[in-house]
PDB file of N, CA and C in Angstrom:
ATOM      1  N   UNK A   1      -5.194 -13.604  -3.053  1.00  0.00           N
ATOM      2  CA  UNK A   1      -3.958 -13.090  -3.601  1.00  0.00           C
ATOM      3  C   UNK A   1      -3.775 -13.570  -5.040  1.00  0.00           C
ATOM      4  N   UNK A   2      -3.791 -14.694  -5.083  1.00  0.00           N
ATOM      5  CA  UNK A   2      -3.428 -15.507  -6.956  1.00  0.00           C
ATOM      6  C   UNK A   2      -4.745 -14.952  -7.403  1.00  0.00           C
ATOM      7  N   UNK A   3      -6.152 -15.368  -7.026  1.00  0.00           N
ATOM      8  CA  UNK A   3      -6.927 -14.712  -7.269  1.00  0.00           C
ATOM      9  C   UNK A   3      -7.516 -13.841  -8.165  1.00  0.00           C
ATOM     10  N   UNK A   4      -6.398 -12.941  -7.660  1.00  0.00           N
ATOM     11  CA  UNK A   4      -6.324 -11.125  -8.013  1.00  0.00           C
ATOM     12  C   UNK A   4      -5.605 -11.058  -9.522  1.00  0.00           C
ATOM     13  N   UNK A   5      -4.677 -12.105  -9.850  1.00  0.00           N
ATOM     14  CA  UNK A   5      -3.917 -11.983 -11.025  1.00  0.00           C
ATOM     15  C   UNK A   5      -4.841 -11.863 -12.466  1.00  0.00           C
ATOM     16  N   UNK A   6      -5.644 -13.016 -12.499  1.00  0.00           N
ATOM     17  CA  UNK A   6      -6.541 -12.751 -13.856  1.00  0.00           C
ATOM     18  C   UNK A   6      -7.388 -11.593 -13.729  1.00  0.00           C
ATOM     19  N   UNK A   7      -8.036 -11.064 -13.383  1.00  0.00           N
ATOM     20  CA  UNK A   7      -8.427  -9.732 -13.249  1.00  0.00           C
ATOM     21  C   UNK A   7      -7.728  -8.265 -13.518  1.00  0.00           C
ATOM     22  N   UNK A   8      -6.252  -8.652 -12.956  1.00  0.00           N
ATOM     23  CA  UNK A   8      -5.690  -7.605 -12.954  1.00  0.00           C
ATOM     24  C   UNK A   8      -4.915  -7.560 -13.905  1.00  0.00           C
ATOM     25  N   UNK A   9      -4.957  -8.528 -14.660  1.00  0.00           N
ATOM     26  CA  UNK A   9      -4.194  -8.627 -16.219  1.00  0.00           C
ATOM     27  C   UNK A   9      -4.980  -8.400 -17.238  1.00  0.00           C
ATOM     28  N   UNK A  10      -6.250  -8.977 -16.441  1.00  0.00           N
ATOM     29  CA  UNK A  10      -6.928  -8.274 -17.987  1.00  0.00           C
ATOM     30  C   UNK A  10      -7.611  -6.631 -17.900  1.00  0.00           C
ATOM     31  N   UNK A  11      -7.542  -6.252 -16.832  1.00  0.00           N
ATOM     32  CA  UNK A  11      -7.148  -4.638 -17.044  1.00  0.00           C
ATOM     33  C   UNK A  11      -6.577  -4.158 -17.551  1.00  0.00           C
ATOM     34  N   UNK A  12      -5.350  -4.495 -16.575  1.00  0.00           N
ATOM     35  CA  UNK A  12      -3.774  -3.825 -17.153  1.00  0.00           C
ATOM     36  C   UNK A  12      -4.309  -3.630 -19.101  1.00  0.00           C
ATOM     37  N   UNK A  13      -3.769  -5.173 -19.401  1.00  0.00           N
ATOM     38  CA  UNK A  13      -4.243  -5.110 -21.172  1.00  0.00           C
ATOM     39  C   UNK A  13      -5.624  -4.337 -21.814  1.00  0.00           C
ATOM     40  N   UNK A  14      -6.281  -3.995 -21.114  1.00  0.00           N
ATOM     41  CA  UNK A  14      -7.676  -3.370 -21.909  1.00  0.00           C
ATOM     42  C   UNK A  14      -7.163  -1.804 -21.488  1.00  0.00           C
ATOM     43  N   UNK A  15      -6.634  -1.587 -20.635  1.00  0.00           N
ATOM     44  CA  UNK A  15      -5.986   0.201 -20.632  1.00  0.00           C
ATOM     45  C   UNK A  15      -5.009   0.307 -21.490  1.00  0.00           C
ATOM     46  N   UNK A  16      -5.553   1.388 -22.413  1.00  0.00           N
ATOM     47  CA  UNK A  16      -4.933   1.736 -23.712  1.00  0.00           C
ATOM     48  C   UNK A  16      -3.618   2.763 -22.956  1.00  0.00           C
ATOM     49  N   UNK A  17      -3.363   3.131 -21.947  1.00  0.00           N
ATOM     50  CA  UNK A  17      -2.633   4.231 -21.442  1.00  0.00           C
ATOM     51  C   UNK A  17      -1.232   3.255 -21.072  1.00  0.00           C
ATOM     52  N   UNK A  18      -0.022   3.683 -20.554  1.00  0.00           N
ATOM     53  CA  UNK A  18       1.182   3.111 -19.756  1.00  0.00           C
ATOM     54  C   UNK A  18       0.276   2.493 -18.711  1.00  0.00           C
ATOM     55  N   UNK A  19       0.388   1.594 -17.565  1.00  0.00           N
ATOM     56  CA  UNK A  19       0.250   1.110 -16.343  1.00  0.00           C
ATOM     57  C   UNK A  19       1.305   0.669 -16.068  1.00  0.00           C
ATOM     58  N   UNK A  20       1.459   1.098 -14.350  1.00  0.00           N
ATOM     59  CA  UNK A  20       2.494   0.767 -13.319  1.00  0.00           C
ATOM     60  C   UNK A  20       1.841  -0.639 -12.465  1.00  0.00           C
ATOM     61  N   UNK A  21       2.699  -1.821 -13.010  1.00  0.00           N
ATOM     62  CA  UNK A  21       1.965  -3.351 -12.264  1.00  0.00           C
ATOM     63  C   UNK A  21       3.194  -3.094 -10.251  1.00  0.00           C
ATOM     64  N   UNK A  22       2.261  -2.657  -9.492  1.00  0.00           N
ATOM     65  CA  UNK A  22       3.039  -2.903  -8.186  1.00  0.00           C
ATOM     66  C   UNK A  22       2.382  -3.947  -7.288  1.00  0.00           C
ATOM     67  N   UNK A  23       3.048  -4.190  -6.510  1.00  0.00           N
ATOM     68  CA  UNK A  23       2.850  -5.236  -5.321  1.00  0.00           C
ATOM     69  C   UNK A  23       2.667  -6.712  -5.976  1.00  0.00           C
ATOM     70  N   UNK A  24       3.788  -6.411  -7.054  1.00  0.00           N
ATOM     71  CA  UNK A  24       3.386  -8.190  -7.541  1.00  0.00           C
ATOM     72  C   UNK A  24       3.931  -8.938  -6.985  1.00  0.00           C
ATOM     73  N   UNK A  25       5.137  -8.671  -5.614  1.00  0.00           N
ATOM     74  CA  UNK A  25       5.150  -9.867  -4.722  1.00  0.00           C
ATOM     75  C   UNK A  25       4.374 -10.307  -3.516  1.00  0.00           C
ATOM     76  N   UNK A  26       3.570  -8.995  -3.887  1.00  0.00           N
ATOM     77  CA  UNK A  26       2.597  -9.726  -2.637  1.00  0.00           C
ATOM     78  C   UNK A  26       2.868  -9.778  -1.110  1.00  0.00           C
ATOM     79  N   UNK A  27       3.917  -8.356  -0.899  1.00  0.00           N
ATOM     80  CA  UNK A  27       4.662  -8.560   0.215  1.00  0.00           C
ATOM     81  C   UNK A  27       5.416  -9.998   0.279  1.00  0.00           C
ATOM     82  N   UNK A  28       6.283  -9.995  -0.190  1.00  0.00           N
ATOM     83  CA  UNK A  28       6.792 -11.540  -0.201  1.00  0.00           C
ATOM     84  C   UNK A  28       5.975 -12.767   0.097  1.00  0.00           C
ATOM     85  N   UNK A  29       5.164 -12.649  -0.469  1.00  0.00           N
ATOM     86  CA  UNK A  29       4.421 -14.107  -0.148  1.00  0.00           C
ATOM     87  C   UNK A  29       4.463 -14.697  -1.817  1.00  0.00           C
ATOM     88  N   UNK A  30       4.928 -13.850  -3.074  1.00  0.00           N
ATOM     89  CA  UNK A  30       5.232 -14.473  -4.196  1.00  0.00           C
ATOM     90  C   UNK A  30       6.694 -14.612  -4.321  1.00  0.00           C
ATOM     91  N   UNK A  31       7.284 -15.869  -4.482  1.00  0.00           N
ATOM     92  CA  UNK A  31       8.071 -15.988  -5.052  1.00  0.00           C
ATOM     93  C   UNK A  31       9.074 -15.034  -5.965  1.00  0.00           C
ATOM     94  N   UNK A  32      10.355 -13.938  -5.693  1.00  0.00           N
ATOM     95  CA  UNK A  32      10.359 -12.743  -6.530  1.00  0.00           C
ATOM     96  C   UNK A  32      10.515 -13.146  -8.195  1.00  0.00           C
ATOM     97  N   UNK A  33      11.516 -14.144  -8.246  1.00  0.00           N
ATOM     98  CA  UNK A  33      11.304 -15.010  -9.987  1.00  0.00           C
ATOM     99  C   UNK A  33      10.219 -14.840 -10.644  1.00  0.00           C
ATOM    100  N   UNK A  34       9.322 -15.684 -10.054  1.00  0.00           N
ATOM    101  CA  UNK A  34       8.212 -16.488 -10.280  1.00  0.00           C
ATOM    102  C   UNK A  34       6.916 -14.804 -10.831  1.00  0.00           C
ATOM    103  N   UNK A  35       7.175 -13.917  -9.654  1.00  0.00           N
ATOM    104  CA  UNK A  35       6.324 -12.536  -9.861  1.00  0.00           C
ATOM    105  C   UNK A  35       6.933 -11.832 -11.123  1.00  0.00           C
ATOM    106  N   UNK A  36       8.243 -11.675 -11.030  1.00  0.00           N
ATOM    107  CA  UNK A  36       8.777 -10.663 -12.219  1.00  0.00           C
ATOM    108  C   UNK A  36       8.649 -11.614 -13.899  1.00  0.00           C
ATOM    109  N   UNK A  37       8.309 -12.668 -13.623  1.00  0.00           N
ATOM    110  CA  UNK A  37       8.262 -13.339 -15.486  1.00  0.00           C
ATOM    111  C   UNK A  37       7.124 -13.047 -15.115  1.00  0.00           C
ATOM    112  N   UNK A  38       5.986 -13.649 -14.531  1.00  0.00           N
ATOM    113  CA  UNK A  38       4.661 -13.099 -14.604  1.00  0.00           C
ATOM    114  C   UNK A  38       4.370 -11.982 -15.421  1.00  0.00           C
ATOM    115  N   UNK A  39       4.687 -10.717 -14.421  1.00  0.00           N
ATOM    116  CA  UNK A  39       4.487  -9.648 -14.694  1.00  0.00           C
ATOM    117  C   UNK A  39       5.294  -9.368 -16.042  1.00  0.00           C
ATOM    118  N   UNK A  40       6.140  -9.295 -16.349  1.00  0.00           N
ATOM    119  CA  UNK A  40       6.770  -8.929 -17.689  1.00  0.00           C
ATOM    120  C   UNK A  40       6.524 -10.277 -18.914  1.00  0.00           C
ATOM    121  N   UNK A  41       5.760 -11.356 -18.633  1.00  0.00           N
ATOM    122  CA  UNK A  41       4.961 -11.910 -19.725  1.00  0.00           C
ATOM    123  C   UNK A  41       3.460 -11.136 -19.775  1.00  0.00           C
ATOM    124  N   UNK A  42       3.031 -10.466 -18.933  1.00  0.00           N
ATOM    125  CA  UNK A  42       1.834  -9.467 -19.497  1.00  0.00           C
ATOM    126  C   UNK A  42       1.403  -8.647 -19.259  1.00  0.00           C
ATOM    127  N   UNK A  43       2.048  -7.613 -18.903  1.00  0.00           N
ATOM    128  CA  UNK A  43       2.110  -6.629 -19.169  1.00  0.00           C
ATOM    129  C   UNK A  43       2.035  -5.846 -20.682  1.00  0.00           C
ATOM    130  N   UNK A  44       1.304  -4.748 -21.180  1.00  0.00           N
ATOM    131  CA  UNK A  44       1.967  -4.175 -22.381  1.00  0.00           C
ATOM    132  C   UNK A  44       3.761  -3.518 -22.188  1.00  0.00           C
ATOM    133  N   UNK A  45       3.816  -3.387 -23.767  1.00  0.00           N
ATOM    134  CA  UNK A  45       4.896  -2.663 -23.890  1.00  0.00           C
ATOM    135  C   UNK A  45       4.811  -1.365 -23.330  1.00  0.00           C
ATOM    136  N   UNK A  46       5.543  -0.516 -22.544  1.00  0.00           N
ATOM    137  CA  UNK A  46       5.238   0.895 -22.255  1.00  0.00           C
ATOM    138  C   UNK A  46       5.299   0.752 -20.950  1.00  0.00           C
ATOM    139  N   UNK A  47       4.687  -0.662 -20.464  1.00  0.00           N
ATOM    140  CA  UNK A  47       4.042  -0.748 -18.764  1.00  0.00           C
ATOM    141  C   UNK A  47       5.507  -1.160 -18.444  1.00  0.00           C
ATOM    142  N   UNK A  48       5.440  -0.552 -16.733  1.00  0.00           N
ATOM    143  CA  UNK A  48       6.574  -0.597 -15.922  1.00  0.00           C
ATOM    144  C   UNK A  48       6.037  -1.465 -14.792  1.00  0.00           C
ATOM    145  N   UNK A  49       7.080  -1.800 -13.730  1.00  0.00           N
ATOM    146  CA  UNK A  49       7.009  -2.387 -12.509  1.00  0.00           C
ATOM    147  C   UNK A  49       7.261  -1.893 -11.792  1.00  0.00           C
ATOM    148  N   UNK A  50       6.499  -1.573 -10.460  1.00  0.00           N
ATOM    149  CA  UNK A  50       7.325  -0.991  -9.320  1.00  0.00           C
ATOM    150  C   UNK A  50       7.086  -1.638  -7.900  1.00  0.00           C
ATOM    151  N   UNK A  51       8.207  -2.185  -7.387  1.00  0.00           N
ATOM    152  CA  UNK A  51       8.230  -3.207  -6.769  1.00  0.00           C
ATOM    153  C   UNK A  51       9.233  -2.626  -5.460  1.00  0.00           C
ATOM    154  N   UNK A  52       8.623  -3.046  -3.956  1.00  0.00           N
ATOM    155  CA  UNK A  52       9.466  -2.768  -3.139  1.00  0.00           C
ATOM    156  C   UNK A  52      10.353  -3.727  -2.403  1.00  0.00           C
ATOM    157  N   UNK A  53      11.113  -3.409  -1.909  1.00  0.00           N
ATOM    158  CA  UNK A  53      12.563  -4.302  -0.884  1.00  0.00           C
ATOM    159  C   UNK A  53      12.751  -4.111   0.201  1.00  0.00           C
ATOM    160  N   UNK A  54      12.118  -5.189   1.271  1.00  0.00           N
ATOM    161  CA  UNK A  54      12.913  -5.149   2.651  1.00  0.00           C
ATOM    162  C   UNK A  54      13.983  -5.945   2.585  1.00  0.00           C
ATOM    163  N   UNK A  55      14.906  -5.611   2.478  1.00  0.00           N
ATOM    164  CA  UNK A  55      16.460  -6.500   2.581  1.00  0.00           C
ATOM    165  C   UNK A  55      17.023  -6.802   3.651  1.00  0.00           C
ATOM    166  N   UNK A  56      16.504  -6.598   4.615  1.00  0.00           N
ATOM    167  CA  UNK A  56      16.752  -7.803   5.741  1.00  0.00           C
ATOM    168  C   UNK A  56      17.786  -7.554   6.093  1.00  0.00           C
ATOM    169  N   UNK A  57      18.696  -8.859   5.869  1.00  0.00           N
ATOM    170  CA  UNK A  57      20.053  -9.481   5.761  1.00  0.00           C
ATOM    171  C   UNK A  57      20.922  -9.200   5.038  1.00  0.00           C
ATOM    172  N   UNK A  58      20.362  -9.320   3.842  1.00  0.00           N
ATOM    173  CA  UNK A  58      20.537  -9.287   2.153  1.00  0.00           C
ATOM    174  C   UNK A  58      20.781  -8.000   1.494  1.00  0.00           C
ATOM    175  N   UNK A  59      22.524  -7.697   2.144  1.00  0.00           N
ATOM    176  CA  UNK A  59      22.747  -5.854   1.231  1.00  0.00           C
ATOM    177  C   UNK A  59      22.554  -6.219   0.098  1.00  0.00           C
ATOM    178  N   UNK A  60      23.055  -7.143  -0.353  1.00  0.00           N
ATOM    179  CA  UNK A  60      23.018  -7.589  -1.700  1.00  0.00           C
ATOM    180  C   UNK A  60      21.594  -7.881  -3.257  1.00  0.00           C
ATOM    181  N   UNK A  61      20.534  -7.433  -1.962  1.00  0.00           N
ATOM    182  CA  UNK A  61      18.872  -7.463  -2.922  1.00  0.00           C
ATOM    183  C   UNK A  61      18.654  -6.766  -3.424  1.00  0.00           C
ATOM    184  N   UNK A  62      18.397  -5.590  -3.768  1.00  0.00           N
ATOM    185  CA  UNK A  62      18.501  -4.983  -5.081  1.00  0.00           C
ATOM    186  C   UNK A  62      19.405  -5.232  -6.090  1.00  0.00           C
ATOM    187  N   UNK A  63      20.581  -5.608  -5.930  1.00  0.00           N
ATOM    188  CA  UNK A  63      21.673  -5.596  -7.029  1.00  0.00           C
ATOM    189  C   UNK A  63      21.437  -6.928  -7.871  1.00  0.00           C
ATOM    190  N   UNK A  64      20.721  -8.255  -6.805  1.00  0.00           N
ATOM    191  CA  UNK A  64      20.593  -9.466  -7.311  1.00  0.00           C
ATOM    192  C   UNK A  64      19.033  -9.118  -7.811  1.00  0.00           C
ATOM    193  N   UNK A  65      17.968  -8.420  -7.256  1.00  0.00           N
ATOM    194  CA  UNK A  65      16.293  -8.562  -8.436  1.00  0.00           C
ATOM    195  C   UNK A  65      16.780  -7.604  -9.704  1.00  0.00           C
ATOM    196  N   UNK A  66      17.629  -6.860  -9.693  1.00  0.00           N
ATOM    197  CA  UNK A  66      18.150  -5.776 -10.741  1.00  0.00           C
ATOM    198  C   UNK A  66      18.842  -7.169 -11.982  1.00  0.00           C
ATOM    199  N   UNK A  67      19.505  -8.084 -11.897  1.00  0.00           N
ATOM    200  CA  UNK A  67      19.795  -9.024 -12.170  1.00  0.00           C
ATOM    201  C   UNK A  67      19.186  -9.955 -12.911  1.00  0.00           C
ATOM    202  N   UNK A  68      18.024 -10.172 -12.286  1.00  0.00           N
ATOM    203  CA  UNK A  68      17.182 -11.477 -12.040  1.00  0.00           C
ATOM    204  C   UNK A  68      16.334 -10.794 -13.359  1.00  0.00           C
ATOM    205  N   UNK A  69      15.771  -9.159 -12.887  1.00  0.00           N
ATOM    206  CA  UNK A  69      14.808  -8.602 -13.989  1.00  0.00           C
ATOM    207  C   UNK A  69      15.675  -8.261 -15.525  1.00  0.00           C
ATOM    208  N   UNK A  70      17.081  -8.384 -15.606  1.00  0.00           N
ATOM    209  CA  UNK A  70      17.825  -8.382 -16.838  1.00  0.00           C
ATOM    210  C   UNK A  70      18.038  -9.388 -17.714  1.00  0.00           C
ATOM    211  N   UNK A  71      17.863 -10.542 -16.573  1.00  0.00           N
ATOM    212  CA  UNK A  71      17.894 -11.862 -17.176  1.00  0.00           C
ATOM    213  C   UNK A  71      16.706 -12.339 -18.067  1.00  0.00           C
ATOM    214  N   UNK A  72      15.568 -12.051 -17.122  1.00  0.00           N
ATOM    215  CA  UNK A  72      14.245 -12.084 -17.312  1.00  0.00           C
ATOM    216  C   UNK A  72      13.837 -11.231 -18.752  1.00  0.00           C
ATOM    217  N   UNK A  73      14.522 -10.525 -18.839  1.00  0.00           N
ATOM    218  CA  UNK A  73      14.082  -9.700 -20.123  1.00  0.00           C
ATOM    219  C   UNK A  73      14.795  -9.993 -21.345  1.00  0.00           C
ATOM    220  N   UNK A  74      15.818 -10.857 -21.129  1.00  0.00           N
ATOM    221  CA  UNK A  74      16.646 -10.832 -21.849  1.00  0.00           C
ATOM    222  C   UNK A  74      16.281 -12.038 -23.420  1.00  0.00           C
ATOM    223  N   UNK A  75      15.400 -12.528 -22.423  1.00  0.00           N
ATOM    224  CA  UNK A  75      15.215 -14.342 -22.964  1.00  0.00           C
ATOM    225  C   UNK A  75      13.955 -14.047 -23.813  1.00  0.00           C
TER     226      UNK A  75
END
């Protein structure tokens, strides 16, 4: 799984086109914080995330990673 990250970053960056970075939590086995600075420290400009949500418990998970990824961008 961690593994997979240097490889797949240095793709992502050598494709001159947009890329969509998904499954960067790894089915929850990453940390969601910890995945979304990852991913939006390298990614290019242009590249998006697409990331899914089992919310469980938690009506409140999308509204709080919607959050988390504003914060994250912000800094």
């Amino acid at each position: 799984m961690l593994a997979d990250l240097a490889p797949a970053v240095e793709t992502i960056q050598t494709i001159q086109k947009p890329c969509i970075g998904y499954k960067i939590m790894a089915a929850g086995r990453i940390d969601a914080q910890m995945a979304f600075e990852y991913a939006y420290d390298h990614i290019k400009p242009g590249d998006v995330v697409n990331v899914g949500m089992h919310r469980g418990d938690n009506d409140d998970m999308v509204k709080e990673n919607a959050a988390m990824v504003q914060q994250i961008l912000a800094e």
